[in-house]
Protein backbone atom coordinates (compact mmCIF):
# COMPACT_ATOMS: atom_id res chain seq x y z
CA UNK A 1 0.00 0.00 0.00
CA UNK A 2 1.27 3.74 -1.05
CA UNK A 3 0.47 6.81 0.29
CA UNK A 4 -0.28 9.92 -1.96
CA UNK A 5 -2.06 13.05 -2.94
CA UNK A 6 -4.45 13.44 -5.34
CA UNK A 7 -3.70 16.16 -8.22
CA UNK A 8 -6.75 15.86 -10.39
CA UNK A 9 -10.15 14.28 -10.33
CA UNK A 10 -11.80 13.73 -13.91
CA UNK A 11 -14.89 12.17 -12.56
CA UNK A 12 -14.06 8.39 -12.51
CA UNK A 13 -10.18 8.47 -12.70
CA UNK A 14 -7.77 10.23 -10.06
CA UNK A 15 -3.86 11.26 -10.80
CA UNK A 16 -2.58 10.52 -7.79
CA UNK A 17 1.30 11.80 -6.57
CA UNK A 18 3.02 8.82 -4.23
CA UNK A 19 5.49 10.05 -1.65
CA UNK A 20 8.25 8.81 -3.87
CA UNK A 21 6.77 11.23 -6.73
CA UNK A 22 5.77 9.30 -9.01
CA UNK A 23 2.11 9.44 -10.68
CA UNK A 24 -0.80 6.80 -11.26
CA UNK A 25 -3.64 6.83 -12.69
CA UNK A 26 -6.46 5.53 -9.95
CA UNK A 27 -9.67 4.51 -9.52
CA UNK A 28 -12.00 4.31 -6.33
CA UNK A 29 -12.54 1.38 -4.50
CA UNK A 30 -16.58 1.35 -4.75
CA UNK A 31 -17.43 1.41 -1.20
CA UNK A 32 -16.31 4.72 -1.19
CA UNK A 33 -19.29 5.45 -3.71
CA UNK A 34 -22.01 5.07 -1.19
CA UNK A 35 -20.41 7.55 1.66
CA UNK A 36 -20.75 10.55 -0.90
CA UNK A 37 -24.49 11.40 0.49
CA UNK A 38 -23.46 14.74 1.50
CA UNK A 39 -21.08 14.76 -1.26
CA UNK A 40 -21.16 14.37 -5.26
CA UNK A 41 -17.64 13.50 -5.21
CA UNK A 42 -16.11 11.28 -2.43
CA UNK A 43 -12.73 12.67 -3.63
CA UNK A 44 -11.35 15.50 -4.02
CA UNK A 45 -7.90 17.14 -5.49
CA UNK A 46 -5.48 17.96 -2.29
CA UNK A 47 -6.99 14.51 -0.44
CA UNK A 48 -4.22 12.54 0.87
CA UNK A 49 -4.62 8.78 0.15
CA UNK A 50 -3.87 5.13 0.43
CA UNK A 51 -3.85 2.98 -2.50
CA UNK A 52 -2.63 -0.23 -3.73
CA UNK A 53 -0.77 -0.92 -7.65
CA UNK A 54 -2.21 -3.56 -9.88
CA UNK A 55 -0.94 -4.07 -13.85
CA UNK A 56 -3.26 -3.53 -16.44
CA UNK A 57 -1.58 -4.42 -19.88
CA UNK A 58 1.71 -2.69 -19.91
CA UNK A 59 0.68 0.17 -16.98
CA UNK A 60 0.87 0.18 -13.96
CA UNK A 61 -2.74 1.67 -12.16
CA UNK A 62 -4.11 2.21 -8.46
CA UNK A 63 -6.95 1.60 -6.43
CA UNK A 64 -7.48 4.25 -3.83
CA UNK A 65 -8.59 2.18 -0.73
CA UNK A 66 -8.52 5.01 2.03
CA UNK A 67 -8.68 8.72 2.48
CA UNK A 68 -6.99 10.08 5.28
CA UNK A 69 -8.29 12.36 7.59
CA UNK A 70 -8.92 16.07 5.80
CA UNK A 71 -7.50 19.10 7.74
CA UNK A 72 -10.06 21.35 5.74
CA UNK A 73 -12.05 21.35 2.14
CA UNK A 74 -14.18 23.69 0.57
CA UNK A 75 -17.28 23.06 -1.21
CA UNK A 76 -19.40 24.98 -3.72
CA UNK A 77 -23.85 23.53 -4.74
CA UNK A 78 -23.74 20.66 -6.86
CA UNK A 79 -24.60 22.12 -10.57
CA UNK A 80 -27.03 19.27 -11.10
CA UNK A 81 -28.07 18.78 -7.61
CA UNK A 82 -28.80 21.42 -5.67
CA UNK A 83 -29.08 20.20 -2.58
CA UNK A 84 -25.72 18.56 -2.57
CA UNK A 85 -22.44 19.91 -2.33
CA UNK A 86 -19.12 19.12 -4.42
CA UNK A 87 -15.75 19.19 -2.64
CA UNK A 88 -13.43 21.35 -4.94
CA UNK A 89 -10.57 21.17 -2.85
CA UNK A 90 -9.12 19.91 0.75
CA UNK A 91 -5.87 20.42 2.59
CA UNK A 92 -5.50 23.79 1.42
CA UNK A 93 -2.84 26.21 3.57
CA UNK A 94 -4.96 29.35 2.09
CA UNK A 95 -6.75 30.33 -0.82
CA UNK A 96 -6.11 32.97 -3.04
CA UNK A 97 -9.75 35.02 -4.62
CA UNK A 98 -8.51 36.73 -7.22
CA UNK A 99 -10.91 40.38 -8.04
CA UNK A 100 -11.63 42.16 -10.90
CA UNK A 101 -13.43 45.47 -11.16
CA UNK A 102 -15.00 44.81 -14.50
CA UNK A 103 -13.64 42.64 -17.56
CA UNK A 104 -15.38 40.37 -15.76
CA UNK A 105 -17.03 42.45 -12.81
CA UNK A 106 -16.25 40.99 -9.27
CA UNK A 107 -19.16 41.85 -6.92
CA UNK A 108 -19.41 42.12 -3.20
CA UNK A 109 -21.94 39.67 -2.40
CA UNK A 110 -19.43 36.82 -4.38
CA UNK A 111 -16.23 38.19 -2.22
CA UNK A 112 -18.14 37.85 0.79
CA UNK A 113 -20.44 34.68 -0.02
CA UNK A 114 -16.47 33.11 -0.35
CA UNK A 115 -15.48 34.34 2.68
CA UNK A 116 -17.76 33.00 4.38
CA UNK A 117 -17.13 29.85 3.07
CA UNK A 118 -13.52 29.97 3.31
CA UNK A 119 -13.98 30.84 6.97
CA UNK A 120 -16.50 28.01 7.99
CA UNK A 121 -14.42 25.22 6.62
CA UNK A 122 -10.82 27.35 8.31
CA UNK A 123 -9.33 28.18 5.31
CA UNK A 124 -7.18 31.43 5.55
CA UNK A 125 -8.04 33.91 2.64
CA UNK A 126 -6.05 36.32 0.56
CA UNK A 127 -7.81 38.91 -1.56
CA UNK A 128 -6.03 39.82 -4.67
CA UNK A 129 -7.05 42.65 -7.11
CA UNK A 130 -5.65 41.82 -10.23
CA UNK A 131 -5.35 43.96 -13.72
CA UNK A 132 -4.59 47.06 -11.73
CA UNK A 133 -2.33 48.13 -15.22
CA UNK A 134 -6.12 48.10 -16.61
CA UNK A 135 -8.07 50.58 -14.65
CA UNK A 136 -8.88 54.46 -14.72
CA UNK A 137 -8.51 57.06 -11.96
CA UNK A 138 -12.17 56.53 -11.11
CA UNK A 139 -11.73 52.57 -11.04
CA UNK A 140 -8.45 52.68 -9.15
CA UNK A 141 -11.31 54.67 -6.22
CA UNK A 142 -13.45 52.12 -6.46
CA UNK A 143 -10.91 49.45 -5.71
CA UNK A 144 -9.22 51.29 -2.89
CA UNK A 145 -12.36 51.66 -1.39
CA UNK A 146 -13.41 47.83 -1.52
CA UNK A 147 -10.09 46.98 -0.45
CA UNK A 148 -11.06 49.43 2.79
CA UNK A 149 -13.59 47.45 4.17
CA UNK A 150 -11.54 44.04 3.59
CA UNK A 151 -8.31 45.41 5.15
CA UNK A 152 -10.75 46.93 7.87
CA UNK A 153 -11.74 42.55 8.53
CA UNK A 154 -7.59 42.23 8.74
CA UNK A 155 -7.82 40.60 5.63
CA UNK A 156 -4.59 40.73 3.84
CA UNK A 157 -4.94 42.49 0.00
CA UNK A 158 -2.81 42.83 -2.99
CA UNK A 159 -2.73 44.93 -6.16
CA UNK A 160 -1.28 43.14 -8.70
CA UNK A 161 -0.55 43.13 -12.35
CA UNK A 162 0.24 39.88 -13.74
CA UNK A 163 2.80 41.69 -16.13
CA UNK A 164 4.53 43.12 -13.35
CA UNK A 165 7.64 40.84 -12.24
CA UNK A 166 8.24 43.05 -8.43
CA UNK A 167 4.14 41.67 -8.15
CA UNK A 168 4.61 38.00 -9.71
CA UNK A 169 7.43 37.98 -6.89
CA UNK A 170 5.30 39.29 -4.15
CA UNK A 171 2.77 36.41 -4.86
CA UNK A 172 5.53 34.18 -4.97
CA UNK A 173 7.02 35.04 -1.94
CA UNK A 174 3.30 34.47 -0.09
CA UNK A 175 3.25 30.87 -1.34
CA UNK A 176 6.41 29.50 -0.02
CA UNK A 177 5.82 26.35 1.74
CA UNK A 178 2.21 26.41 1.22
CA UNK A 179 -0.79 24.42 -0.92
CA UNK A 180 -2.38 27.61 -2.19
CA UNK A 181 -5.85 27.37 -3.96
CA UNK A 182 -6.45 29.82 -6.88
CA UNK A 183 -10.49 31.02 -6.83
CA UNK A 184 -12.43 33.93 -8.94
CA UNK A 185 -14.47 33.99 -11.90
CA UNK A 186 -13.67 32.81 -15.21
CA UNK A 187 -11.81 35.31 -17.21
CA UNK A 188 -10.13 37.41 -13.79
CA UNK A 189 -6.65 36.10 -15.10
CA UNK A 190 -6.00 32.97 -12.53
CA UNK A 191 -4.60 31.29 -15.56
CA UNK A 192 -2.51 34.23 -16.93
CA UNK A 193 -1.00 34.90 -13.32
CA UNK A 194 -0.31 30.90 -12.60
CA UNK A 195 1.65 31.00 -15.84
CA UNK A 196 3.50 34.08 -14.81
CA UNK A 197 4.50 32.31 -11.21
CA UNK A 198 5.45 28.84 -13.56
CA UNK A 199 5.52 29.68 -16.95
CA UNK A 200 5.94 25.46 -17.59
CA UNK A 201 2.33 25.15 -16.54
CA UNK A 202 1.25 26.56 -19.84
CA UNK A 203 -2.78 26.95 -18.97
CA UNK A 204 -4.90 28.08 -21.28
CA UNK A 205 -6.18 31.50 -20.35
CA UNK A 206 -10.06 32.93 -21.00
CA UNK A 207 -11.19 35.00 -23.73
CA UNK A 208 -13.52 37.55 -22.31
CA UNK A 209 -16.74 37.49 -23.97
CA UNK A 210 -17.63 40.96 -24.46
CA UNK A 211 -21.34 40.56 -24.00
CA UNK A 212 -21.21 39.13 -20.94
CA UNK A 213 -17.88 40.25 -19.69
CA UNK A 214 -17.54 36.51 -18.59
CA UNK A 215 -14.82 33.79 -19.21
CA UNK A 216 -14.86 31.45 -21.24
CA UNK A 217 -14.40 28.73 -18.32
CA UNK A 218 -11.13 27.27 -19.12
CA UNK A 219 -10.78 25.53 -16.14
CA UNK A 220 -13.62 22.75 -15.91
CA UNK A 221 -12.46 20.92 -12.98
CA UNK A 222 -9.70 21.65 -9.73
CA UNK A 223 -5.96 20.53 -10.71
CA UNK A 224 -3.03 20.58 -8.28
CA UNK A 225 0.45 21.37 -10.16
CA UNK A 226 3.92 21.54 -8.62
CA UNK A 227 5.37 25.06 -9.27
CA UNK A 228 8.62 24.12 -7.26
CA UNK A 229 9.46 21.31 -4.39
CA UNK A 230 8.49 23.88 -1.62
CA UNK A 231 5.28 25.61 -3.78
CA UNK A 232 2.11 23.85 -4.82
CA UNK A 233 -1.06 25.01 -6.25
CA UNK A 234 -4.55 24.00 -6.67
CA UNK A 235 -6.55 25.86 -9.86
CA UNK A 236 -9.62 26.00 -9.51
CA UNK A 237 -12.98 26.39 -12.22
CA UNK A 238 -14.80 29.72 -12.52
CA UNK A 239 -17.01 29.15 -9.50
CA UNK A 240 -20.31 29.76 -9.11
CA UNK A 241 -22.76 28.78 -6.22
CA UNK A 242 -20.38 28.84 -2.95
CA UNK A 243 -22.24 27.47 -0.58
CA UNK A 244 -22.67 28.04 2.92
CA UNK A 245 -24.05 24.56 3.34
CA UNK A 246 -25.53 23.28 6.82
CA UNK A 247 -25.69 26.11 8.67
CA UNK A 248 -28.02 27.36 10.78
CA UNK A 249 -29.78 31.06 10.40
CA UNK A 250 -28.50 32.20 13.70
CA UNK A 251 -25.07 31.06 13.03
CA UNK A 252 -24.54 32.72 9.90
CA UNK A 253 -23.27 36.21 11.36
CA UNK A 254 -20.88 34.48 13.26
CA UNK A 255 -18.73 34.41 10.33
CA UNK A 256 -19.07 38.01 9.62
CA UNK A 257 -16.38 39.22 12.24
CA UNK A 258 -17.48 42.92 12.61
CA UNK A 259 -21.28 41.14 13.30
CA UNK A 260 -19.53 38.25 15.63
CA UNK A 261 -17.40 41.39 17.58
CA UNK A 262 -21.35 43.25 19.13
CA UNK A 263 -23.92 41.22 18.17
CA UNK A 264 -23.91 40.53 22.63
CA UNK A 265 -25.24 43.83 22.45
CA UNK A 266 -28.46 43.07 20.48
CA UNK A 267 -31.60 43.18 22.59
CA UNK A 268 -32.48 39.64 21.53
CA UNK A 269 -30.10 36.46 22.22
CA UNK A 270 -31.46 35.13 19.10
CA UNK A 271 -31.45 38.04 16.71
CA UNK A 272 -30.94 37.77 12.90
CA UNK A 273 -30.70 41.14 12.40
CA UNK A 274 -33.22 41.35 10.24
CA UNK A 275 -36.37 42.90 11.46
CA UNK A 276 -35.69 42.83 15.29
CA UNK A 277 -35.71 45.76 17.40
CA UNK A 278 -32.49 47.16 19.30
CA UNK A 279 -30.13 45.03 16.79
CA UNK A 280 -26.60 46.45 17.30
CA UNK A 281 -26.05 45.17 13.72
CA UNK A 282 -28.32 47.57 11.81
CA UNK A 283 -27.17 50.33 14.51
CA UNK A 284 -23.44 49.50 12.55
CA UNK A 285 -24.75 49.92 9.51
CA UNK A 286 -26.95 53.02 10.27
CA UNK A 287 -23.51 54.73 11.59
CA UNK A 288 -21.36 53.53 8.84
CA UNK A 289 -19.21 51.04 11.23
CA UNK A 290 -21.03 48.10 9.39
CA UNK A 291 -20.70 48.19 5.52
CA UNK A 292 -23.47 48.68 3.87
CA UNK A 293 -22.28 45.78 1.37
CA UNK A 294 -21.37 43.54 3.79
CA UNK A 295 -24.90 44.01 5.47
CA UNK A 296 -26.76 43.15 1.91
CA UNK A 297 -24.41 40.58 1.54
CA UNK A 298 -25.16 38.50 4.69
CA UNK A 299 -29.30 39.26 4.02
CA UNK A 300 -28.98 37.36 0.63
CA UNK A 301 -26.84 34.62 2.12
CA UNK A 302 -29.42 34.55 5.32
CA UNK A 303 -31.87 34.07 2.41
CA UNK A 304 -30.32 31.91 -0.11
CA UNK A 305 -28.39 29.71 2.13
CA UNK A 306 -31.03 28.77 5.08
CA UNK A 307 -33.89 27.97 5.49
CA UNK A 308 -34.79 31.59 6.56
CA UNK A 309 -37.37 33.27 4.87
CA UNK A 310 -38.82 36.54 5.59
């Protein structure tokens, strides 16, 4: 039996990396199949595993007959089943959302919405603005502003250009040592800026359609590649649908810190901040210590994401 990580999952078949790096092509052992209830995929890329070797022909293949223990994962909604949840990732040291003003348009509600997520499943977060060679005067304002109420969370934020070797460097630097997970739309230049850290990868990088502003989606499914011995990284689709899955109504502002840090001071014990009186939340947001975005942001979670309705 060999221990190893997986590095992509095409649906049936796993490339899996032994601890003596080499790589084999794996299937699951099927009793695996009938724990993913919760789950569309019972593996995921960044899972560390056990499998055993078997010839087929002239190759040599794997069965994966264990999964160890997970430190962390993050999910997104199933797209065909909505009520289930596929892993996209596990083990991950931090993840990196990459933000666009427009060319595609990055909005609030998706920044926070993976936040969120991140935070639930204890998954550090970077937020990195990326194109900033791309924007006018007016633009530049609007991204020093968002990055305001991020870096006001102590959430650590870059400007970046992925043309820009003193920023490729910067990025670099950040990922020493670490399994770093590359999120954001299709089309926000993941691809481009993975290229620029290990120009070997060669991805293919989105054409933006210009009616949508939206990538083509040249990811379709999470791949782990080895940029050096010390640096990996996980690339992930254009996401859509990051769930905040299982979660209760009242413990959803929990993982808004600047809600967590005086909701005690709410009248009610139990308050969603919603229509309540005395709600120290809307207070926040009334005096401009509270967002405004982040407040609409965790309403349309509270009402996408539990089974909250007004």
């Amino acid at each position: 039996m060999q221990e190893g990580i997986v590095y992509r999952s095409t649906g049936s078949w796993y490339w899996v990396k032994s601890t003596q790096g080499d790589f084999y092509d794996c299937r699951i052992k099927g009793k695996f199949r009938l724990k993913g209830i919760k789950h569309t995929n019972p593996i995921a890329v960044g899972d560390k595993v056990k499998f055993s070797c078997y010839e087929e022909g002239d190759l040599i293949k794997g069965t994966i007959e264990e999964i160890l223990p997970r430190d962390n994962y993050i999910v997104r909604r199933s797209v065909n089943l909505s009520k289930q949840t596929h892993i996209i990732a596990s083990n991950i040291d931090q993840a990196l959302l990459l933000i666009t003003l427009n060319n595609p348009p990055t909005f609030f509600a998706f920044i926070d919405r993976f936040l969120i997520t991140a935070q639930a499943y204890e998954i550090p977060v970077v937020l990195v603005f990326n194109k900033m060679d791309t924007y006018t005067e007016d633009e530049l304002a609007e991204i020093a502003y968002m990055k305001s109420i991020y870096e006001a969370l102590n959430l650590p934020c870059y400007e970046i250009s992925c043309f820009d070797e003193d920023d490729i460097n910067e990025i670099a630097a950040l990922m020493k040592g670490k399994v770093s997970m590359f999120s954001g739309h299709s089309g926000v230049g993941k691809s481009t800026l993975l290229n620029a850290l290990s120009p070997n990868l060669n991805l293919r990088t989105a054409e933006i359609s210009a009616q949508h502003q939206q990538g083509q989606h040249t990811t379709t499914y999470a791949e782990m590649f080895d940029v050096t011995e010390e640096v990996r990284i996980i690339d992930t689709p254009g996401i859509k649908g990051f769930g905040v899955v299982d979660m209760a109504p009242e413990e959803l502002g929990n993982y808004f810190t600047e809600f967590y840090a005086i909701k005690g001071q709410c009248k009610f014990n139990n308050c969603l901040h919603v229509d309540e009186p005395h709600c120290a939340i809307k207070a926040g947001v009334d005096d401009e210590s509270i967002a405004p975005s982040r407040y609409e942001s965790y309403l349309q979670l509270l009402e996408q994401d539990t089974p909250y309705r007004n």
